[in-house]
Structure formats: structure tokens, C-alpha cells
N, C-alpha and C. Protein backbone atom coordinates (compact mmCIF):
# COMPACT_ATOMS: atom_id res chain seq x y z
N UNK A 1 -17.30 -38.52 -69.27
CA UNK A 1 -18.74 -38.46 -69.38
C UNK A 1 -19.10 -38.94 -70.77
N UNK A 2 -20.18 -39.56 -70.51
CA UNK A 2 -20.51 -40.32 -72.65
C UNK A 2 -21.44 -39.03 -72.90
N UNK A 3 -20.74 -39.18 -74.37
CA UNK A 3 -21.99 -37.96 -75.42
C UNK A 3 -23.25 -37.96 -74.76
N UNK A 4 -23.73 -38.92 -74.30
CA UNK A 4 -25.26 -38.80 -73.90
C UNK A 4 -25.58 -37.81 -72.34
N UNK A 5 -24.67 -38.57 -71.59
CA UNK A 5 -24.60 -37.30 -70.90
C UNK A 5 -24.46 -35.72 -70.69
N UNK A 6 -23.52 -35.39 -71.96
CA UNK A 6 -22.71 -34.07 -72.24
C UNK A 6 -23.99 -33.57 -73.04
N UNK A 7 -24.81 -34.18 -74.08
CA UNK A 7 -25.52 -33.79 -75.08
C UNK A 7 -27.24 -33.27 -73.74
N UNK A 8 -27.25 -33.77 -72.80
CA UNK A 8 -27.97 -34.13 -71.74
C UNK A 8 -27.66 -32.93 -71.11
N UNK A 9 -26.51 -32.23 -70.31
CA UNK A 9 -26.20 -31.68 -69.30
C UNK A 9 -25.54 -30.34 -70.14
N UNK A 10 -25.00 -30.71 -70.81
CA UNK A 10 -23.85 -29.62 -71.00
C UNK A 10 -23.82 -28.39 -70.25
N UNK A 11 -23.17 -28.79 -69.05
CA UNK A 11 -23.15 -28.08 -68.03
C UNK A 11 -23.97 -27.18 -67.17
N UNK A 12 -25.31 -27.06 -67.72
CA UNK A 12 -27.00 -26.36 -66.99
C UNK A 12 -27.21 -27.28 -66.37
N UNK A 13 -27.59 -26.53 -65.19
CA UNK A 13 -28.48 -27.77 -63.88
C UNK A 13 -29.71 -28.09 -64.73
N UNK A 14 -29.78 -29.35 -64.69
CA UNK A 14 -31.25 -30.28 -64.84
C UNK A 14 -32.12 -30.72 -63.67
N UNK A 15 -33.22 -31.14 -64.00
CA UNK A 15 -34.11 -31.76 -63.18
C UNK A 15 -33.93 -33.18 -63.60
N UNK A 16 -33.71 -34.05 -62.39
CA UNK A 16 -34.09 -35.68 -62.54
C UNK A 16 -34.62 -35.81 -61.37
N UNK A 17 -35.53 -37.13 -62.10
CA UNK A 17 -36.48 -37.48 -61.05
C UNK A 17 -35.37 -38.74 -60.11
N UNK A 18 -35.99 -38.12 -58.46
CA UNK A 18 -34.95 -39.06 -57.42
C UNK A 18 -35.84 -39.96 -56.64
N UNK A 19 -36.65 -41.06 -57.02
CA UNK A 19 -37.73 -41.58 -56.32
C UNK A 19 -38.73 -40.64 -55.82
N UNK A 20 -39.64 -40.09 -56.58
CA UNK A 20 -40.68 -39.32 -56.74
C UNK A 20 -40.52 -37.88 -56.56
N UNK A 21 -39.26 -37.45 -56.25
CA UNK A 21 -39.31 -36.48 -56.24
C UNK A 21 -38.05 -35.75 -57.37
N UNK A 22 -38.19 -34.26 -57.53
CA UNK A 22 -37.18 -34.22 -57.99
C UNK A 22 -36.35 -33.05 -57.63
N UNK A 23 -34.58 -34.04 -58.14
CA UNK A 23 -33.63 -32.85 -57.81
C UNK A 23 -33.06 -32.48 -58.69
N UNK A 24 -32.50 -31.27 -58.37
CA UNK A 24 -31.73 -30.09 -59.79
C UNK A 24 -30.01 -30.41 -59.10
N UNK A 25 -29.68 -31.09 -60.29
CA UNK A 25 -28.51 -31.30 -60.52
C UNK A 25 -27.60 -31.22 -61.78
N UNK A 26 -26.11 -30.41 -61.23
CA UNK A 26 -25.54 -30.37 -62.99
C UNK A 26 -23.98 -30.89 -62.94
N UNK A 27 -24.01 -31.72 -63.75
CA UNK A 27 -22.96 -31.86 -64.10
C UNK A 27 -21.89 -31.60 -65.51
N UNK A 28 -20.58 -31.46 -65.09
CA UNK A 28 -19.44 -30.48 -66.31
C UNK A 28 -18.39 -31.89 -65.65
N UNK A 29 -17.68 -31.48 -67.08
CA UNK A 29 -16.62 -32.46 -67.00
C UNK A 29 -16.40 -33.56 -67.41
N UNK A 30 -15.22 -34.41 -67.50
CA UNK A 30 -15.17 -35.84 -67.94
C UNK A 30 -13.83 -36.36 -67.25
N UNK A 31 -14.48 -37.72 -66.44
CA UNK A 31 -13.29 -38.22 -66.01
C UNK A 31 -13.63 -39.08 -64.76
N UNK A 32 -12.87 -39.35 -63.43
CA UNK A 32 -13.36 -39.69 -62.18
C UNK A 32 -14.60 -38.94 -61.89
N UNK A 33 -15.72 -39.34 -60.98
CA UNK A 33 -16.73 -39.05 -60.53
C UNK A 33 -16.45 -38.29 -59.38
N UNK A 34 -16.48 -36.67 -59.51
CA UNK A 34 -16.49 -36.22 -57.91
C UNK A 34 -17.71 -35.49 -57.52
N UNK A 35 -18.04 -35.73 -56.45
CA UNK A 35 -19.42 -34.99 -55.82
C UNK A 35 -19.13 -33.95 -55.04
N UNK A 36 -19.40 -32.68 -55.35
CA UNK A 36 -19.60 -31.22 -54.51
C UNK A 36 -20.56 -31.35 -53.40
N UNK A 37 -20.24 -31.79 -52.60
CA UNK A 37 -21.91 -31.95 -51.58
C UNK A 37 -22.13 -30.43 -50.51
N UNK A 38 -22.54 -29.58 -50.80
CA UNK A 38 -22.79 -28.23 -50.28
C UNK A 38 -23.00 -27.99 -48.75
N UNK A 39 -22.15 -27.08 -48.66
CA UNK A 39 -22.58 -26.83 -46.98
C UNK A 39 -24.26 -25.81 -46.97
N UNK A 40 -24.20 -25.60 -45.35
CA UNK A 40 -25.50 -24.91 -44.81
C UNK A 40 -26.79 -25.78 -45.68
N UNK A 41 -27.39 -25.15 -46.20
CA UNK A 41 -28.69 -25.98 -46.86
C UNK A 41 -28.59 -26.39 -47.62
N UNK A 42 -27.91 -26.80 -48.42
CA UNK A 42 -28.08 -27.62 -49.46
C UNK A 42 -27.72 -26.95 -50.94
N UNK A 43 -27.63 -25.54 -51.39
CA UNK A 43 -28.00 -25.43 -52.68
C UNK A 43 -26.80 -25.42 -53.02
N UNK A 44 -26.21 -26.51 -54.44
CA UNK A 44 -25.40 -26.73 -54.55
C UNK A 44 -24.85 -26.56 -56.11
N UNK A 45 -26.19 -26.19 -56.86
CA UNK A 45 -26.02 -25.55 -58.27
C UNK A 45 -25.42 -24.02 -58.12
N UNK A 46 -25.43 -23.36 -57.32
CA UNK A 46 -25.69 -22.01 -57.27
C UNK A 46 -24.60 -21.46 -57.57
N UNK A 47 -22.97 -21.96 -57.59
CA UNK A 47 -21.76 -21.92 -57.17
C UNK A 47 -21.36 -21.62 -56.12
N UNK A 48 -21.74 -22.33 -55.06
CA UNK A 48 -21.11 -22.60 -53.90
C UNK A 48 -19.52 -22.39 -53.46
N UNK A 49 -18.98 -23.27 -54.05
CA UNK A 49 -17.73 -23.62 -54.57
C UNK A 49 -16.77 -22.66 -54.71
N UNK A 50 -17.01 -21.82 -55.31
CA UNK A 50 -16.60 -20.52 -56.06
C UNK A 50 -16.13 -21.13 -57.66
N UNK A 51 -15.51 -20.15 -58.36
CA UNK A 51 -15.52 -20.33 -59.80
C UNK A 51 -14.05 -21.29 -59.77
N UNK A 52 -13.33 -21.17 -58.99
CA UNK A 52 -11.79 -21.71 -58.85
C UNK A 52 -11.92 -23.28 -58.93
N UNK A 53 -13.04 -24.04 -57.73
CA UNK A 53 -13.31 -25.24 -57.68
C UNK A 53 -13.98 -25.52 -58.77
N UNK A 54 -15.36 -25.13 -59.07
CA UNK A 54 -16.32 -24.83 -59.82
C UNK A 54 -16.06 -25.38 -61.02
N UNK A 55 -15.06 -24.47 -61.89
CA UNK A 55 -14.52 -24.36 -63.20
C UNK A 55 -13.56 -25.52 -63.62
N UNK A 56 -12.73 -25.35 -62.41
CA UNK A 56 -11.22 -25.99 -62.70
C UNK A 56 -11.53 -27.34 -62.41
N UNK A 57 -11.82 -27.89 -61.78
CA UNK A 57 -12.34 -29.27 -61.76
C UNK A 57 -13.10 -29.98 -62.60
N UNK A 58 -13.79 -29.95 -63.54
CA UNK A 58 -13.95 -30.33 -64.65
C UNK A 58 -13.44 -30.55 -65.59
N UNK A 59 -12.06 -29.65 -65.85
CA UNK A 59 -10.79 -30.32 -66.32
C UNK A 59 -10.15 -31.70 -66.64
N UNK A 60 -10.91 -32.19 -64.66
CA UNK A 60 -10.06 -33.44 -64.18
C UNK A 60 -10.83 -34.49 -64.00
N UNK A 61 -12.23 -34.40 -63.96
CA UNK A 61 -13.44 -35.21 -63.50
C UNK A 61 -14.82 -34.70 -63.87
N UNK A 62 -15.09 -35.65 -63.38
CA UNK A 62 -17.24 -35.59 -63.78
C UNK A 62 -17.61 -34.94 -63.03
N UNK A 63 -18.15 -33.76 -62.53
CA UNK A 63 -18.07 -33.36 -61.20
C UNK A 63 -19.52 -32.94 -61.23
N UNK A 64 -20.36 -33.60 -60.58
CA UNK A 64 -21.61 -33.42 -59.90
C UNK A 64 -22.02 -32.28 -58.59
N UNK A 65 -22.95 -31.45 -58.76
CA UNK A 65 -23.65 -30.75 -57.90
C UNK A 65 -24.42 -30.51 -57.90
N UNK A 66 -24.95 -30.14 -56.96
CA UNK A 66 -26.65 -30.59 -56.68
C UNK A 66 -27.51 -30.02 -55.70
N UNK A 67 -28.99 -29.52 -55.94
CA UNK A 67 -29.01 -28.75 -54.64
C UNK A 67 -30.31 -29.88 -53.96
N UNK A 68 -30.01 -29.84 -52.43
CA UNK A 68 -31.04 -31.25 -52.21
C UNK A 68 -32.45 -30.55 -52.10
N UNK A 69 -32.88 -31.67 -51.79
CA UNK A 69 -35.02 -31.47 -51.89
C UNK A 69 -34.81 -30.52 -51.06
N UNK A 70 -36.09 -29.44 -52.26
CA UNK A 70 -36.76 -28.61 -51.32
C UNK A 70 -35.81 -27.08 -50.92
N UNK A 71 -34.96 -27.47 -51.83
CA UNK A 71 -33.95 -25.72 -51.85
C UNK A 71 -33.13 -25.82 -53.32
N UNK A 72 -33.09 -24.66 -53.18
CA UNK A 72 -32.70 -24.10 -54.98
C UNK A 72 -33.80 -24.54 -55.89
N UNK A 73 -33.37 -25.20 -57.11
CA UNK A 73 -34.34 -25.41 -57.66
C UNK A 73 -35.18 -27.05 -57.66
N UNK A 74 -34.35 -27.62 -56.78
CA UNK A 74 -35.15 -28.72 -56.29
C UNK A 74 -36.43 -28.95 -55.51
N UNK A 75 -37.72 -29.79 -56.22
CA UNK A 75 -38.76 -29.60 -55.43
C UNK A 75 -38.92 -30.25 -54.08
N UNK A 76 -39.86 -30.43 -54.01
CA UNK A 76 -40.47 -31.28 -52.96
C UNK A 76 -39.78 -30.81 -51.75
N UNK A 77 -40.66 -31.55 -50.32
CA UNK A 77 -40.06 -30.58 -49.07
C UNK A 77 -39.07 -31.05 -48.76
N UNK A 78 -38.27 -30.10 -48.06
CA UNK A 78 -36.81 -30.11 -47.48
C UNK A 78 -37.09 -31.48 -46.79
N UNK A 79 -35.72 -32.39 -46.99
CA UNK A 79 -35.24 -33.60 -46.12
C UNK A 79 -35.20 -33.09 -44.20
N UNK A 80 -35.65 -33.84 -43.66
CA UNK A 80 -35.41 -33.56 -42.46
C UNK A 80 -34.63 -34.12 -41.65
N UNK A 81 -33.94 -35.23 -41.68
CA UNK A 81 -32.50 -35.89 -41.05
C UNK A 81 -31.79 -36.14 -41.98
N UNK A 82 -30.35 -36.17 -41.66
CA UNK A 82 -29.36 -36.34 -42.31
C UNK A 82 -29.39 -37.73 -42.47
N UNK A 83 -29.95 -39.21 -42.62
CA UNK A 83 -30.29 -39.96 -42.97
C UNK A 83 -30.68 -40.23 -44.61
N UNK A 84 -32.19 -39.07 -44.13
CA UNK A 84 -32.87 -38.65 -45.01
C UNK A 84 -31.75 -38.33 -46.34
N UNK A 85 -31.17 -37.20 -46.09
CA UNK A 85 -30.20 -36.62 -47.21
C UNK A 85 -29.14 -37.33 -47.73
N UNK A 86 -28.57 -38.05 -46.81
CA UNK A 86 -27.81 -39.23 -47.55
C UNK A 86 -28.06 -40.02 -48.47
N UNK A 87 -29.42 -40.93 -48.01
CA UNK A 87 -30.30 -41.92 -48.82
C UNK A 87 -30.21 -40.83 -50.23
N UNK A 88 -30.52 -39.50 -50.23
CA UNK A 88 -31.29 -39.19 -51.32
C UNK A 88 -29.95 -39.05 -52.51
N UNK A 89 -29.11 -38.61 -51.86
CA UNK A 89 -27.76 -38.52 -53.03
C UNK A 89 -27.15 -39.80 -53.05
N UNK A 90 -27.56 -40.74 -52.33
CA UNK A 90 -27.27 -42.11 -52.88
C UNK A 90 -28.68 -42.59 -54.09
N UNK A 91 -29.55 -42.13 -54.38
CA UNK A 91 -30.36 -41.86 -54.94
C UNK A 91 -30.36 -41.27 -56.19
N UNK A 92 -29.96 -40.14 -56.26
CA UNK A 92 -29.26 -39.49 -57.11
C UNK A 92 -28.25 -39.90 -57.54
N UNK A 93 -26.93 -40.37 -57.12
CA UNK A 93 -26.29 -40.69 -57.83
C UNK A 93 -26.49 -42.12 -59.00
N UNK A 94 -28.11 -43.35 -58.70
CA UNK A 94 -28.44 -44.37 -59.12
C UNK A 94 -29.00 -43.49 -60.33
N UNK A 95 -29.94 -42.59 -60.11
CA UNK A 95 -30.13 -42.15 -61.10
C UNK A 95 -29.74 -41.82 -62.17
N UNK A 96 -28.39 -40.98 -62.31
CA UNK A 96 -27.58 -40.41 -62.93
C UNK A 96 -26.47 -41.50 -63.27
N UNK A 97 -26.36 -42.98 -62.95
CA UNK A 97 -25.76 -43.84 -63.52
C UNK A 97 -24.21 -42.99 -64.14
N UNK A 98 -23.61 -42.44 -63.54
CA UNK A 98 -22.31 -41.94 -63.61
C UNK A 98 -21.74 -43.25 -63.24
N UNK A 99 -20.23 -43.53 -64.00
CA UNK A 99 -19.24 -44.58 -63.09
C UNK A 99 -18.97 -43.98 -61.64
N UNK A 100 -18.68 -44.95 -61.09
CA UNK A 100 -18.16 -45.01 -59.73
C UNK A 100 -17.21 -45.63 -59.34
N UNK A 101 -17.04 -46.07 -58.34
CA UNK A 101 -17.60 -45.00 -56.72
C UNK A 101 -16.78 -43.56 -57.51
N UNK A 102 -17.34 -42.70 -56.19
CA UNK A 102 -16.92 -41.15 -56.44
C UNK A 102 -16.65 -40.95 -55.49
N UNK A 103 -15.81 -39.91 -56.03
CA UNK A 103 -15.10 -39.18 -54.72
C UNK A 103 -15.68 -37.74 -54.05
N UNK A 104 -16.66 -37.85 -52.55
CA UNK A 104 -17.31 -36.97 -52.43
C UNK A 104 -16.74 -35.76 -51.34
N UNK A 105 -16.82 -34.72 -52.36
CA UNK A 105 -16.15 -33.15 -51.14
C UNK A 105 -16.92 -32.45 -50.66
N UNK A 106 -16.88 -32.75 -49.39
CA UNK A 106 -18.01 -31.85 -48.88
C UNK A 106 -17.35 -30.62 -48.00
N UNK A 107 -18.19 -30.08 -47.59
CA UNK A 107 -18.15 -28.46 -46.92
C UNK A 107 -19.10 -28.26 -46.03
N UNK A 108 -18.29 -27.98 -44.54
CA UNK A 108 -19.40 -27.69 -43.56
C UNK A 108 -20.49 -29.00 -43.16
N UNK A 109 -21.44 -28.35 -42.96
CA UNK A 109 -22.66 -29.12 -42.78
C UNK A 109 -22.54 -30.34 -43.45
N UNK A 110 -22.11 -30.06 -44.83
CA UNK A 110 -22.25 -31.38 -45.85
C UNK A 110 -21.10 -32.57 -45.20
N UNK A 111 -20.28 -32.11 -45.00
CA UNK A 111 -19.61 -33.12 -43.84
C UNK A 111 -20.29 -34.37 -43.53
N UNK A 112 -21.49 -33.97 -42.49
CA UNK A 112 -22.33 -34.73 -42.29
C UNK A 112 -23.15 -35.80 -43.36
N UNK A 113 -23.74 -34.82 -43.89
CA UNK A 113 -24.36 -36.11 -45.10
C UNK A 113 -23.45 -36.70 -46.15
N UNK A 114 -22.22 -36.67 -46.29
CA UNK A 114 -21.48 -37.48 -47.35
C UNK A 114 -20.98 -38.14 -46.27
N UNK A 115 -20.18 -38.25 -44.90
CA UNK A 115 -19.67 -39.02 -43.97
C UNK A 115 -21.34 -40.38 -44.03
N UNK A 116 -22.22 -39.83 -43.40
CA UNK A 116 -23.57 -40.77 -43.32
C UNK A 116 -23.65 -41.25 -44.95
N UNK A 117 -23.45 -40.67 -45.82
CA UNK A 117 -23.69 -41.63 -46.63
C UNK A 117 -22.68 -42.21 -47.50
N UNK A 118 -21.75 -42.09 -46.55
CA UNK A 118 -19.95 -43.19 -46.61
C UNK A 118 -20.71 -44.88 -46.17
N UNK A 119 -20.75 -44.33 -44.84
CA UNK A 119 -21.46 -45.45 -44.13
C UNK A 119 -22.71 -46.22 -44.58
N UNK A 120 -23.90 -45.05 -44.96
CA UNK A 120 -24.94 -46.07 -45.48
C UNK A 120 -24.32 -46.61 -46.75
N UNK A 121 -23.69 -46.72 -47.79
CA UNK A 121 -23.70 -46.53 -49.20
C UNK A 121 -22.14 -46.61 -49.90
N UNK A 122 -20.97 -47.40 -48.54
CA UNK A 122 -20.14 -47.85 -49.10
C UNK A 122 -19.94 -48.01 -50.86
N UNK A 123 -20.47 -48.79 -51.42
CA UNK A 123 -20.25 -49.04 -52.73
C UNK A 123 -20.03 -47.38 -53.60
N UNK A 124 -21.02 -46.46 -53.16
CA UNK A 124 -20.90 -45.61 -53.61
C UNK A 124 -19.47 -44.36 -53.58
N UNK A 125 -18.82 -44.53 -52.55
CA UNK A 125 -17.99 -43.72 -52.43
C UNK A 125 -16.26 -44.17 -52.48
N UNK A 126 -15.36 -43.44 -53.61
CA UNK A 126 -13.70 -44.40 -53.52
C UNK A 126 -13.29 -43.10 -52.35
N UNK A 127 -13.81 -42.06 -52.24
CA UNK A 127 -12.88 -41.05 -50.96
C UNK A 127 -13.51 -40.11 -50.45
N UNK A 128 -14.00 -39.41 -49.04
CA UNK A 128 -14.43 -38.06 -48.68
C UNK A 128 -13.40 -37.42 -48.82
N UNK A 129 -13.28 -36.26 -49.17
CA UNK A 129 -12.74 -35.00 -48.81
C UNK A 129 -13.62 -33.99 -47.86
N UNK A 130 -13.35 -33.89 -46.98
CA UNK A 130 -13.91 -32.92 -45.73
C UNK A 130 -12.95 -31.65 -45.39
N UNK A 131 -14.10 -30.63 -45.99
CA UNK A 131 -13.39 -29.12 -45.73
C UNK A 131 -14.27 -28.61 -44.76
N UNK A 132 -13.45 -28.20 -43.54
CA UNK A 132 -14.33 -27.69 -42.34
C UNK A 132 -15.73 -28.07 -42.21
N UNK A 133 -15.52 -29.33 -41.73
CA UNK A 133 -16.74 -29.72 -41.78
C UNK A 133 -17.51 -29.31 -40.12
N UNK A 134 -18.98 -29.47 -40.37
CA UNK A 134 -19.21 -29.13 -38.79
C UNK A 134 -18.91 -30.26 -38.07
């Protein structure tokens, strides 16, 4: 991660704006780009993860999480297709101009929107990891 980022994040979820709206996302770490993409609804600052993933992975990588529109502390209304939610963390990740592609782990539900946005958003992704996904 460059100083600007770290001096930026140091590890507290932020607000960035994701094409008019905005999402609360934080990133810890330095290294490969990996994305936490959260099961059930979305909130993905909260520690989801638990402290084991959470912690220890930042060790090894940039590791992004994020809770999508419209839950946790992200505004605007909840996404309503998994389309929708893909586009937006392909979105997020333009924003946040992290190197890439990343490698995105999802959980559950999130399954879904990092697989859809494998497909929409190739460039963006070097690997899923899928833990029980639905």
C-alpha cells in the first residue's frame, strides 16, 4: 500500500464516494490486493471475518472490506440485484485505485456477487476464493 494510502486509511473504515453514492470501506495491509466480499447483507467493516482472517491477512496483502450500499455505514439504498452489487465493487475498487487484479474471498451469499463480478469485470479479478458459498 503507498504512504498515501496508509496515511489515508490506517486501518478505520472510510467513506469514498462510488458514483454518487457512498461506501464505507477499510483497508490494512500491504502487498497483493485481496477483497473480503461479506456474506448475508453486505456489512463487511464490522469483522465479519473474525479477528484470525481479519488481522492475519494484512501481514500478507492489501486487504479490502467493505460494507455495500445501504448497510453498515454505507449510504444510499440497498442494491437490489446482484448485478447491481457487482458493478458497485467493481466501482469501488476504480475508486480506490489499489494495484490489481485482486484476489476476491467471498462467503456465502457473497459467492454470488464476486462470481458476477468475475464475469462482468474480468480485468478486475487474478482469483475467487469461495467459502460456502450459497
Amino acid at each position: 500500500m503507498t504512504a498515501t494510502w496508509a496515511a489515508r486509511f490506517d486501518g478505520a473504515p472510510r467513506l469514498i464516494d462510488v458514483g454518487g453514492r457512498t461506501v464505507c470501506a477499510r483497508i490494512r495491509g500491504s502487498g497483493p490486493t485481496v477483497v473480503l466480499e461479506a456474506a448475508g447483507t453486505g456489512q463487511g467493516t464490522g469483522d465479519a471475518w473474525g479477528r484470525a482472517v481479519e488481522d492475519g491477512l494484512p501481514a500478507m496483502a492489501t486487504v479490502v472490506s467493505y460494507d455495500r450500499a445501504g448497510v453498515g455505514c454505507s449510504q444510499g439504498p440497498p442494491r437490489r440485484t446482484i448485478t447491481e452489487m457487482a458493478d458497485d465493487l467493481h466501482d469501488l475498487l476504480g475508486a480506490l485505485a489499489l494495484p490489481g487484479p485482486a484476489v476476491v474471498v467471498s462467503w456465502s451469499y457473497g459467492g454470488l456477487v464476486s462470481a458476477l463480478h468475475a464475469v462482468r469485470h474480468p480485468g478486475d479479478v487474478a482469483g475467487l476464493v469461495l467459502v460456502d458459498p450459497t
